[in-house]
Protein backbone atom coordinates (compact mmCIF):
# COMPACT_ATOMS: atom_id res chain seq x y z
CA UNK A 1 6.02 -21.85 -28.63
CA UNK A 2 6.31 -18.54 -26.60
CA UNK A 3 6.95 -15.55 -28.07
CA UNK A 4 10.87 -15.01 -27.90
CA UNK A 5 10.60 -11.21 -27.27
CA UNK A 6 8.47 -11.80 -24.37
CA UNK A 7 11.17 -11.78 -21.23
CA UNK A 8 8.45 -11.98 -18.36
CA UNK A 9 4.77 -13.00 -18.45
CA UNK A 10 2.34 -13.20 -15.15
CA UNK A 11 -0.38 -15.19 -15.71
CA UNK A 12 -3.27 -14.57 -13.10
CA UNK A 13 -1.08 -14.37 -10.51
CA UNK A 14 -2.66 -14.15 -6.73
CA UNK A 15 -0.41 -13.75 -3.39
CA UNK A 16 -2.39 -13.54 -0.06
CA UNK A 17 -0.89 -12.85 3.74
CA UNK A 18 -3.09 -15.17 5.87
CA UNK A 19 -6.65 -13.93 4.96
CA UNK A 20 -5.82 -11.08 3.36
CA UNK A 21 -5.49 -10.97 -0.76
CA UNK A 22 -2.56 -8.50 -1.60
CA UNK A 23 -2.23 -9.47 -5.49
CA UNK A 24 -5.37 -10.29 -7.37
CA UNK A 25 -5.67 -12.64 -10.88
CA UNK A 26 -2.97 -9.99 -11.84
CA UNK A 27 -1.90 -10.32 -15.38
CA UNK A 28 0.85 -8.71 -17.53
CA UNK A 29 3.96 -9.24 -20.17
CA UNK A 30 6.86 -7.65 -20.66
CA UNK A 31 9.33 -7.57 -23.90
CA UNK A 32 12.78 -7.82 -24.21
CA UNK A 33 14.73 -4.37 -23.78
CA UNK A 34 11.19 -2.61 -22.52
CA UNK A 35 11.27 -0.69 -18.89
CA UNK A 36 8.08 -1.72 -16.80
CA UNK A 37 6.64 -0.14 -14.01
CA UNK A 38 4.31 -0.68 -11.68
CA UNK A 39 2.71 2.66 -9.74
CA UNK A 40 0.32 2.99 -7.38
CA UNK A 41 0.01 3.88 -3.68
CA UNK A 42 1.40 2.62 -0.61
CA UNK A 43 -0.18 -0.80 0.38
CA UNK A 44 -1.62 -1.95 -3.04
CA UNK A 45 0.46 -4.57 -3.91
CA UNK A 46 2.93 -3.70 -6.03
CA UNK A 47 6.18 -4.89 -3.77
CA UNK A 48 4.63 -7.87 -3.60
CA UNK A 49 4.46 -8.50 -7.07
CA UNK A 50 8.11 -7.87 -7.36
CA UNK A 51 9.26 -10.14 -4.55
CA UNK A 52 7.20 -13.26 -6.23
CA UNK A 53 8.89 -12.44 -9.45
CA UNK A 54 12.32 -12.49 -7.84
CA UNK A 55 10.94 -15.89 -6.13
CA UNK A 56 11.08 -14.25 -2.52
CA UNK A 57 7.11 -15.33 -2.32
CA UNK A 58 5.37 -18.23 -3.38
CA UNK A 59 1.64 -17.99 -5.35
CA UNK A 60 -1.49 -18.87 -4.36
CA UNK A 61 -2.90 -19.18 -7.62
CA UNK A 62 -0.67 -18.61 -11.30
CA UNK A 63 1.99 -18.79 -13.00
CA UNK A 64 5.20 -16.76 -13.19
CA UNK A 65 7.21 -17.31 -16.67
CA UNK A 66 10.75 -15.87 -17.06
CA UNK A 67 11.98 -16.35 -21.35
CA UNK A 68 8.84 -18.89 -21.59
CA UNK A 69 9.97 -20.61 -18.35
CA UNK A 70 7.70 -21.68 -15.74
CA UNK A 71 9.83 -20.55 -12.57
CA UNK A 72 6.33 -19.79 -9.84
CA UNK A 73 3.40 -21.94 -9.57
CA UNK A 74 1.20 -23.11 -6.35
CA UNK A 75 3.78 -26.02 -4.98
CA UNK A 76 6.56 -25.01 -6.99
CA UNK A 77 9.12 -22.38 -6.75
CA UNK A 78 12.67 -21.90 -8.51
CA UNK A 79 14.79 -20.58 -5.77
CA UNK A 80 15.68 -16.81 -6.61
CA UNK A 81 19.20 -17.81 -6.66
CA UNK A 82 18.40 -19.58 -10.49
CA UNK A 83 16.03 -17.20 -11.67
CA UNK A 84 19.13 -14.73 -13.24
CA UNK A 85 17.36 -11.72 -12.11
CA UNK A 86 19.34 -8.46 -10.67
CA UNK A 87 17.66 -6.94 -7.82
CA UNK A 88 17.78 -3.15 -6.67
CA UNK A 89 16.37 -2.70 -3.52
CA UNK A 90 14.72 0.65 -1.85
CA UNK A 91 17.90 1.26 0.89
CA UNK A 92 20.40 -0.02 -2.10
CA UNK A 93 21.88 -2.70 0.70
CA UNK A 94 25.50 -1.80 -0.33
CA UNK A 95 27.90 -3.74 2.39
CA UNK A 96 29.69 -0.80 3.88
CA UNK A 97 33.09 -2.39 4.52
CA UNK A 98 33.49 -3.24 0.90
CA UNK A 99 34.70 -1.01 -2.15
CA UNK A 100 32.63 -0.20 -4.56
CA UNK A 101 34.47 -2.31 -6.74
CA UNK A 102 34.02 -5.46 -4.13
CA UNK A 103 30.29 -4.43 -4.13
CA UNK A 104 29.66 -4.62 -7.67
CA UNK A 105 31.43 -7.56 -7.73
CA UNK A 106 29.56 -9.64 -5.16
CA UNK A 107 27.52 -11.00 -7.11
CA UNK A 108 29.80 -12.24 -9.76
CA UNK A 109 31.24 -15.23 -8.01
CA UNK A 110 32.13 -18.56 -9.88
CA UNK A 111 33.50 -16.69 -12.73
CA UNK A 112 36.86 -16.65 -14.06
CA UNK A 113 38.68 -14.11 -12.72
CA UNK A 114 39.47 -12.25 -15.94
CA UNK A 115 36.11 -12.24 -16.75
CA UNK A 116 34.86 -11.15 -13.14
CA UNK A 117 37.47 -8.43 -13.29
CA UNK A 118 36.12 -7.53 -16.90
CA UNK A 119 32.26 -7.09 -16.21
CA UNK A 120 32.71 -5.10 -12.71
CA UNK A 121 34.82 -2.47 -15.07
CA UNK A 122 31.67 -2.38 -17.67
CA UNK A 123 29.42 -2.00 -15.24
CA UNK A 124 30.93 0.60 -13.89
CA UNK A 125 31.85 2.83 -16.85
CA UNK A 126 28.33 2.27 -18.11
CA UNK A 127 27.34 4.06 -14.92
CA UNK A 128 30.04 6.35 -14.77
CA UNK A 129 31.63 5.51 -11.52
CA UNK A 130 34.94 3.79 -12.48
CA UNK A 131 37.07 6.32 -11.31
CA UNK A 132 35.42 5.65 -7.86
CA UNK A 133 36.12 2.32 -7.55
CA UNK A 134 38.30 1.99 -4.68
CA UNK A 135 36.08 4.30 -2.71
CA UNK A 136 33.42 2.80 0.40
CA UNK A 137 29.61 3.59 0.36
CA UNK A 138 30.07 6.02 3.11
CA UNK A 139 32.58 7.52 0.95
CA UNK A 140 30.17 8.38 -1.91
CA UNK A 141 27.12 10.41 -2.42
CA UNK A 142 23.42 9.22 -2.25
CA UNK A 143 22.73 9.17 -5.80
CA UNK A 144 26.47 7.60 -6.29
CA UNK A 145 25.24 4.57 -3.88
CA UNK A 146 22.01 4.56 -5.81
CA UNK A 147 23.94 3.91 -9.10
CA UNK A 148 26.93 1.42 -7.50
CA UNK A 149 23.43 -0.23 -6.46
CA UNK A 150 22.38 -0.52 -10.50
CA UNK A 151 26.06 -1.19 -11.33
CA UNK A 152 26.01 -4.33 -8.67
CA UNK A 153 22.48 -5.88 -10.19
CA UNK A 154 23.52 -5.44 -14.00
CA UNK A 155 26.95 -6.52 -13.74
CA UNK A 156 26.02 -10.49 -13.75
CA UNK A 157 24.40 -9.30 -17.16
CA UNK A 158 20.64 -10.76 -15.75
CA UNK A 159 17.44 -11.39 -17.91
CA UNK A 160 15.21 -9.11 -16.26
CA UNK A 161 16.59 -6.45 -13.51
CA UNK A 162 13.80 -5.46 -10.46
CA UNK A 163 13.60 -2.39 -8.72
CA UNK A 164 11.78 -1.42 -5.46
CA UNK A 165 11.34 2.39 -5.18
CA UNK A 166 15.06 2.79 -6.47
CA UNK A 167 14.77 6.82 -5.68
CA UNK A 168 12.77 7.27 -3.00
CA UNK A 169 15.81 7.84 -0.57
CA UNK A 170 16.69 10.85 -2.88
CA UNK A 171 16.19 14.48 -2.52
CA UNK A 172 13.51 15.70 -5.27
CA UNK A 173 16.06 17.50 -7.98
CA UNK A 174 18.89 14.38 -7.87
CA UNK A 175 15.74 11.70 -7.49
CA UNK A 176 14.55 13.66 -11.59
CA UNK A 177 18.04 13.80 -12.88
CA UNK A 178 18.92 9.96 -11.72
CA UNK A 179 15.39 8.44 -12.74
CA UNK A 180 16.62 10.16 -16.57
CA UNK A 181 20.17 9.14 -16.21
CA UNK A 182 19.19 5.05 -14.71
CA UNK A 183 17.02 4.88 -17.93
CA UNK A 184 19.55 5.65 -20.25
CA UNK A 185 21.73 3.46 -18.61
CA UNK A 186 18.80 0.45 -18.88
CA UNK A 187 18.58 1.50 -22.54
CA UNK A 188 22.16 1.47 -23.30
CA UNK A 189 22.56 -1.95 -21.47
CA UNK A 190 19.66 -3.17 -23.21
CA UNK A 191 17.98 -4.53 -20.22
CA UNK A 192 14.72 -5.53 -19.34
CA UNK A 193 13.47 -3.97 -16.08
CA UNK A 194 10.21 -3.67 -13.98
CA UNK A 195 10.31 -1.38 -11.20
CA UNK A 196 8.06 0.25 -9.02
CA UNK A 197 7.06 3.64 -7.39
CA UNK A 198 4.46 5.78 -5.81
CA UNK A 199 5.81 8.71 -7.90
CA UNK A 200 4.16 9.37 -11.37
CA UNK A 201 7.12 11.72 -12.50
CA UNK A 202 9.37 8.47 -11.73
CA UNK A 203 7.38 5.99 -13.87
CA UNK A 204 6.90 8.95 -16.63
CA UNK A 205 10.21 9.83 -16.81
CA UNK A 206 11.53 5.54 -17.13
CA UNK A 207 8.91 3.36 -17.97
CA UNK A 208 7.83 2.93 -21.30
CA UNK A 209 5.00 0.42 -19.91
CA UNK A 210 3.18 1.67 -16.42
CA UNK A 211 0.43 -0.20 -14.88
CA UNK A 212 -1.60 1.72 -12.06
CA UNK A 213 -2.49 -0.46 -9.35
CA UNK A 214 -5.02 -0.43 -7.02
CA UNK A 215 -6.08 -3.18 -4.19
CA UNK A 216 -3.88 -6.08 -5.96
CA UNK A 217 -4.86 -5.40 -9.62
CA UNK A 218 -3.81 -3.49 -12.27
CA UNK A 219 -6.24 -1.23 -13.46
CA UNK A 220 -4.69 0.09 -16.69
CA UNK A 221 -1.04 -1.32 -18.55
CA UNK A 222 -0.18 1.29 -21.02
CA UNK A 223 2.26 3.56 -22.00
CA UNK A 224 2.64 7.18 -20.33
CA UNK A 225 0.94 9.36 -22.76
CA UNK A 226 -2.34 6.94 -22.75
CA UNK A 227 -2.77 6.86 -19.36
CA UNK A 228 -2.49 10.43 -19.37
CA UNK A 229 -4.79 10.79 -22.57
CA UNK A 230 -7.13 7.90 -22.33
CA UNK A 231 -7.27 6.60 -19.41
CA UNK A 232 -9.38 3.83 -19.14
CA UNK A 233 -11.45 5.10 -16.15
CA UNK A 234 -12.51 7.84 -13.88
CA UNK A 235 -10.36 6.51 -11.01
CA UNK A 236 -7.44 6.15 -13.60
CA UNK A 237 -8.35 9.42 -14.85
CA UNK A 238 -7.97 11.00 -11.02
CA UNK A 239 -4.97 9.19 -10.16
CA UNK A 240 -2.62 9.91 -13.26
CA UNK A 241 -1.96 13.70 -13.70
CA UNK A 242 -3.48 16.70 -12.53
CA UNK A 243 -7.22 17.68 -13.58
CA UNK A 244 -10.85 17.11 -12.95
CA UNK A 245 -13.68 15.31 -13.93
CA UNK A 246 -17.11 17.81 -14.85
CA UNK A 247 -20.30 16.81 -16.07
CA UNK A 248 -21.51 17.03 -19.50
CA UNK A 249 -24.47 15.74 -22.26
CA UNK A 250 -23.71 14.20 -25.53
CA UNK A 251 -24.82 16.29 -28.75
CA UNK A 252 -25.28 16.30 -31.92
CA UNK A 253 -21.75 15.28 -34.21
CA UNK A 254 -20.12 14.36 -30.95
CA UNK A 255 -20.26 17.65 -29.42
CA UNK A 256 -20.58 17.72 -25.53
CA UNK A 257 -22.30 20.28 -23.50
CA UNK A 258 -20.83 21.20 -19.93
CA UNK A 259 -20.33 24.15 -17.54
CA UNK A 260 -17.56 25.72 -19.78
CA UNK A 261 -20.00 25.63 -23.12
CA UNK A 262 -20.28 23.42 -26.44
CA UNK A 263 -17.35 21.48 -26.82
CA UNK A 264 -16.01 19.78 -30.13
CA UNK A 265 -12.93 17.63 -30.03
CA UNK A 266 -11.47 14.55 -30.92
CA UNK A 267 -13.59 11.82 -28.81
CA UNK A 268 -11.88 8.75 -27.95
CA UNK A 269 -14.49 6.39 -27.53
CA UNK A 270 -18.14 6.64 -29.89
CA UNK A 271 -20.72 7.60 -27.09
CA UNK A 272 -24.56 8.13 -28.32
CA UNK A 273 -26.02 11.68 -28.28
CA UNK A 274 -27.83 12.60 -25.51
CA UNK A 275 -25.79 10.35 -22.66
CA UNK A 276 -24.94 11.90 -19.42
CA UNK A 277 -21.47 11.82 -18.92
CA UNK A 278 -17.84 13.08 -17.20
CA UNK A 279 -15.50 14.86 -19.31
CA UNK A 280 -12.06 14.66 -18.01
CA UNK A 281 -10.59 18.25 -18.20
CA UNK A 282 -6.52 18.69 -18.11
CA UNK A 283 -4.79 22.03 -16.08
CA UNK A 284 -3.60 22.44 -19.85
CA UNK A 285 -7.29 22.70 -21.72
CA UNK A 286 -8.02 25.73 -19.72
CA UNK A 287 -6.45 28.85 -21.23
CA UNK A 288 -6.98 32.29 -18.89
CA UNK A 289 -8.37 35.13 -21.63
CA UNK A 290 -9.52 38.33 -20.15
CA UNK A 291 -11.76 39.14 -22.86
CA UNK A 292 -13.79 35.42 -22.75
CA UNK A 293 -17.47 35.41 -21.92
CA UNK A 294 -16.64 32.40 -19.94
CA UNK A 295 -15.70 33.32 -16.27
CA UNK A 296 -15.01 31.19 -13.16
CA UNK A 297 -13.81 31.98 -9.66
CA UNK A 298 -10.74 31.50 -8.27
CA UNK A 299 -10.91 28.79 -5.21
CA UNK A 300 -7.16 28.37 -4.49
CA UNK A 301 -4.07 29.29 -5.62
CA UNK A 302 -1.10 27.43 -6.17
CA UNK A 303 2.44 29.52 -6.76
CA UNK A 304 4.53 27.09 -8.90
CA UNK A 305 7.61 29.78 -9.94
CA UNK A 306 6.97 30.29 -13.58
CA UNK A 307 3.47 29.15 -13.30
CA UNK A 308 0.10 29.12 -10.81
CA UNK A 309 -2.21 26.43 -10.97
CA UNK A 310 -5.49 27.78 -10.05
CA UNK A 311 -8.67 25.46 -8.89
CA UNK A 312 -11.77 27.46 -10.69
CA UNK A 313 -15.70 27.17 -9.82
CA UNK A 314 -17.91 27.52 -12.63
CA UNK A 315 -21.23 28.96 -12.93
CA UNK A 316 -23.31 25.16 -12.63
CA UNK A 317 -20.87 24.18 -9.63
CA UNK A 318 -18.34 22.17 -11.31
CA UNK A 319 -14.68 22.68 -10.54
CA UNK A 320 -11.57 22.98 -12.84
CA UNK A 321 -7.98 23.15 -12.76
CA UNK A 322 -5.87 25.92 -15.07
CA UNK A 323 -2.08 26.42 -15.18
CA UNK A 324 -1.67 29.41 -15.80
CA UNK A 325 2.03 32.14 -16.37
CA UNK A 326 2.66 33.26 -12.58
CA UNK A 327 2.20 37.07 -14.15
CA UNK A 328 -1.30 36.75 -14.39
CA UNK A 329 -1.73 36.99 -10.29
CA UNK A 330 -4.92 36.89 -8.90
CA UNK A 331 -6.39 36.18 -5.68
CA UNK A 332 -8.84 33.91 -4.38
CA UNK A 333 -12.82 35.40 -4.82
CA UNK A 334 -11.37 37.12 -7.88
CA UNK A 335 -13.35 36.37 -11.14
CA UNK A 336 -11.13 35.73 -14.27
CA UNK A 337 -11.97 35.03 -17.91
CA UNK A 338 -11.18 31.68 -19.82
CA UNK A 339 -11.35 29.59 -22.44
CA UNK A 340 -11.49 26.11 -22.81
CA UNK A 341 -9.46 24.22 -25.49
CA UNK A 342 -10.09 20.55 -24.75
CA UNK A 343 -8.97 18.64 -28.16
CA UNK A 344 -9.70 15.56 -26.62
CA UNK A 345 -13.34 14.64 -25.29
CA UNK A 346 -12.34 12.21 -23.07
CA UNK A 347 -15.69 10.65 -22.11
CA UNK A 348 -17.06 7.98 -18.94
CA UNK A 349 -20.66 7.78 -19.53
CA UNK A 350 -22.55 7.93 -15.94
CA UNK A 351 -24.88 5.37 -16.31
CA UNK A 352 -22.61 2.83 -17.44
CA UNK A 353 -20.51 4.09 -13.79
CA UNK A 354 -24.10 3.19 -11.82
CA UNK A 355 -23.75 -0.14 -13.47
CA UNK A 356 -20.33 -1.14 -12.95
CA UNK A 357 -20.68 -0.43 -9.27
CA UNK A 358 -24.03 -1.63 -8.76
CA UNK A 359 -22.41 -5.42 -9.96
CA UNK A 360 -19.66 -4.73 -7.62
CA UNK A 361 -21.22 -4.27 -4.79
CA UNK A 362 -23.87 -6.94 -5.17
């Protein structure tokens, strides 16, 4: 029997355009009430994966189960129209001679009419746009379309809502207050959801599972603060935040020897003394202290408002980032003092790198 929290589950899925794989063995779950995303960059595959879900494409090769229902398979294919999904898209596809009342609404035919008249209302309180409803999309804001948009796809109350870069259309401060106010509207609602985005401050600030794709497969599902904190590679570890990667030797009691001195911290994974390895190095685990023995140069400066980040060379030739309070100013060339204060050794042993590629490429 399947697990009766478990909403959606791909199962090796793979989706190809002629020759060309765009999803790869791609596997994943999602639980009831939990907001997925999917981030990665343009052209790896993560549209895709939504349309087959919403049974737009068909597979190659997998399965596609909605509530422990088989609903994608090579040669068969529930037509989207019986999957009871919701669907936002990227330009919201509001129909601009209808109210936003009629808009939420389209979707609701067949039902009683007290009841159709009853679940537009909900869905519109729940995203605060009742008092609008007799207003046209060209009538309304951006970010009001956006949430008519969520209002239209939650109203037939569906199993498992999709979203395709629902705030990309947005300017930067209403795309961070809507991506806050859309998940406690998910939340509230109860709804599952999977969406996806290029933007890591979108999936951050929504998801509470992310999976970073890259060439059809998803390198890492976790939640936000792992894939921050332990990501599972060096190319996870580049992609998700800010920071940089700097060599460093395994000691004695887990202690790890790099350009910015001993270190002794927390290590995720148990890695043998005396193994070459990166150490992934936050903005954050590099204080600025005038009076530390430890000094780098300034490369490049980045003005922020309340902070700078700077990008530092150390003395063996390794880089790092610090963020630093904007009144501590200084110019590129300058020397400064700091201090590391990395409490997590976040290791990817070299060697083990050489291997994994060396297999790859064979």
């Amino acid at each position: 029997m399947p697990d009766q929290q478990t909403v959606l589950e791909l199962k090796h899925i793979t989706q190809a355009y002629g020759q060309q794989l765009v999803v790869k063995e791609l596997s994943l779950t999602l639980e009831r009430g939990t907001i997925g995303c999917l981030l990665g960059a343009s052209g790896c595959g993560k549209t895709t994966v939504l349309r087959t879900i919403a049974g737009f494409e068909p597979l190659l090769e997998g399965e596609i189960l909605l509530d422990g229902e088989c609903v994608s398979k090579p040669g068969y294919q529930l037509p989207p129209a019986k999957r009871q999904i919701g669907m936002v898209f990227q330009d919201y596809a509001l129909c601009p001679h209808l109210s936003v009342f009629d808009n939420v609404a389209f979707g609701l035919r067949g039902l009683a009419k007290a009841t159709h008249i009853k679940q537009v209302n909900e869905a519109l309180e729940l995203v605060g746009l009742h008092s609008e409803h007799a207003r046209y999309p060209h009538e309304i804001s951006g970010g009001q379309q956006q949430r008519v948009a969520l209002a239209r796809a939650l109203a037939p109350k569906p199993r498992l809502l999709l979203m395709d870069e629902p705030f990309s259309n947005l300017d930067v401060t209403l795309r961070e207050r809507l991506s806050m106010e859309v998940r406690d509207i998910l939340k509230e609602y109860g709804t599952t959801a999977l969406f996806v985005t290029h933007n890591q401050h979108e999936a951050f600030a929504v998801a509470d599972r992310i999976g970073v794709m890259h060439n059809g497969e998803i390198l890492q599902w976790d939640s936000a603060h792992n894939l921050y904190h332990q990501p599972a590679s060096p190319q996870i570890a580049n992609f998700v935040g800010e920071g940089a990667l700097i060599k460093g030797v395994v000691k004695d009691k887990g202690r790890v020897e790099t350009g910015l001195g001993l270190l002794d911290g927390i290590m995720t994974d148990a890695t043998p003394d005396n193994t070459a390895v990166q150490l992934l190095v936050r903005p954050e685990d590099i204080l600025h202290n005038d009076d530390s023995q430890i000094t780098a140069k300034v490369l490049r400066r980045n003005f922020r408002g309340a902070n700078i980040m700077y990008t530092l060379l150390l003395e063996n030739g390794d880089k790092v980032q610090a963020l630093v309070p904007s009144h501590c100013d200084h110019q590129p060339g300058e020397n400064i003092g700091i201090q590391p204060d990395v409490r997590h050794l976040v290791l990817f042993p070299i060697d083990l790198q050489k291997r994994e590629m060396t297999t790859r490429t064979a």
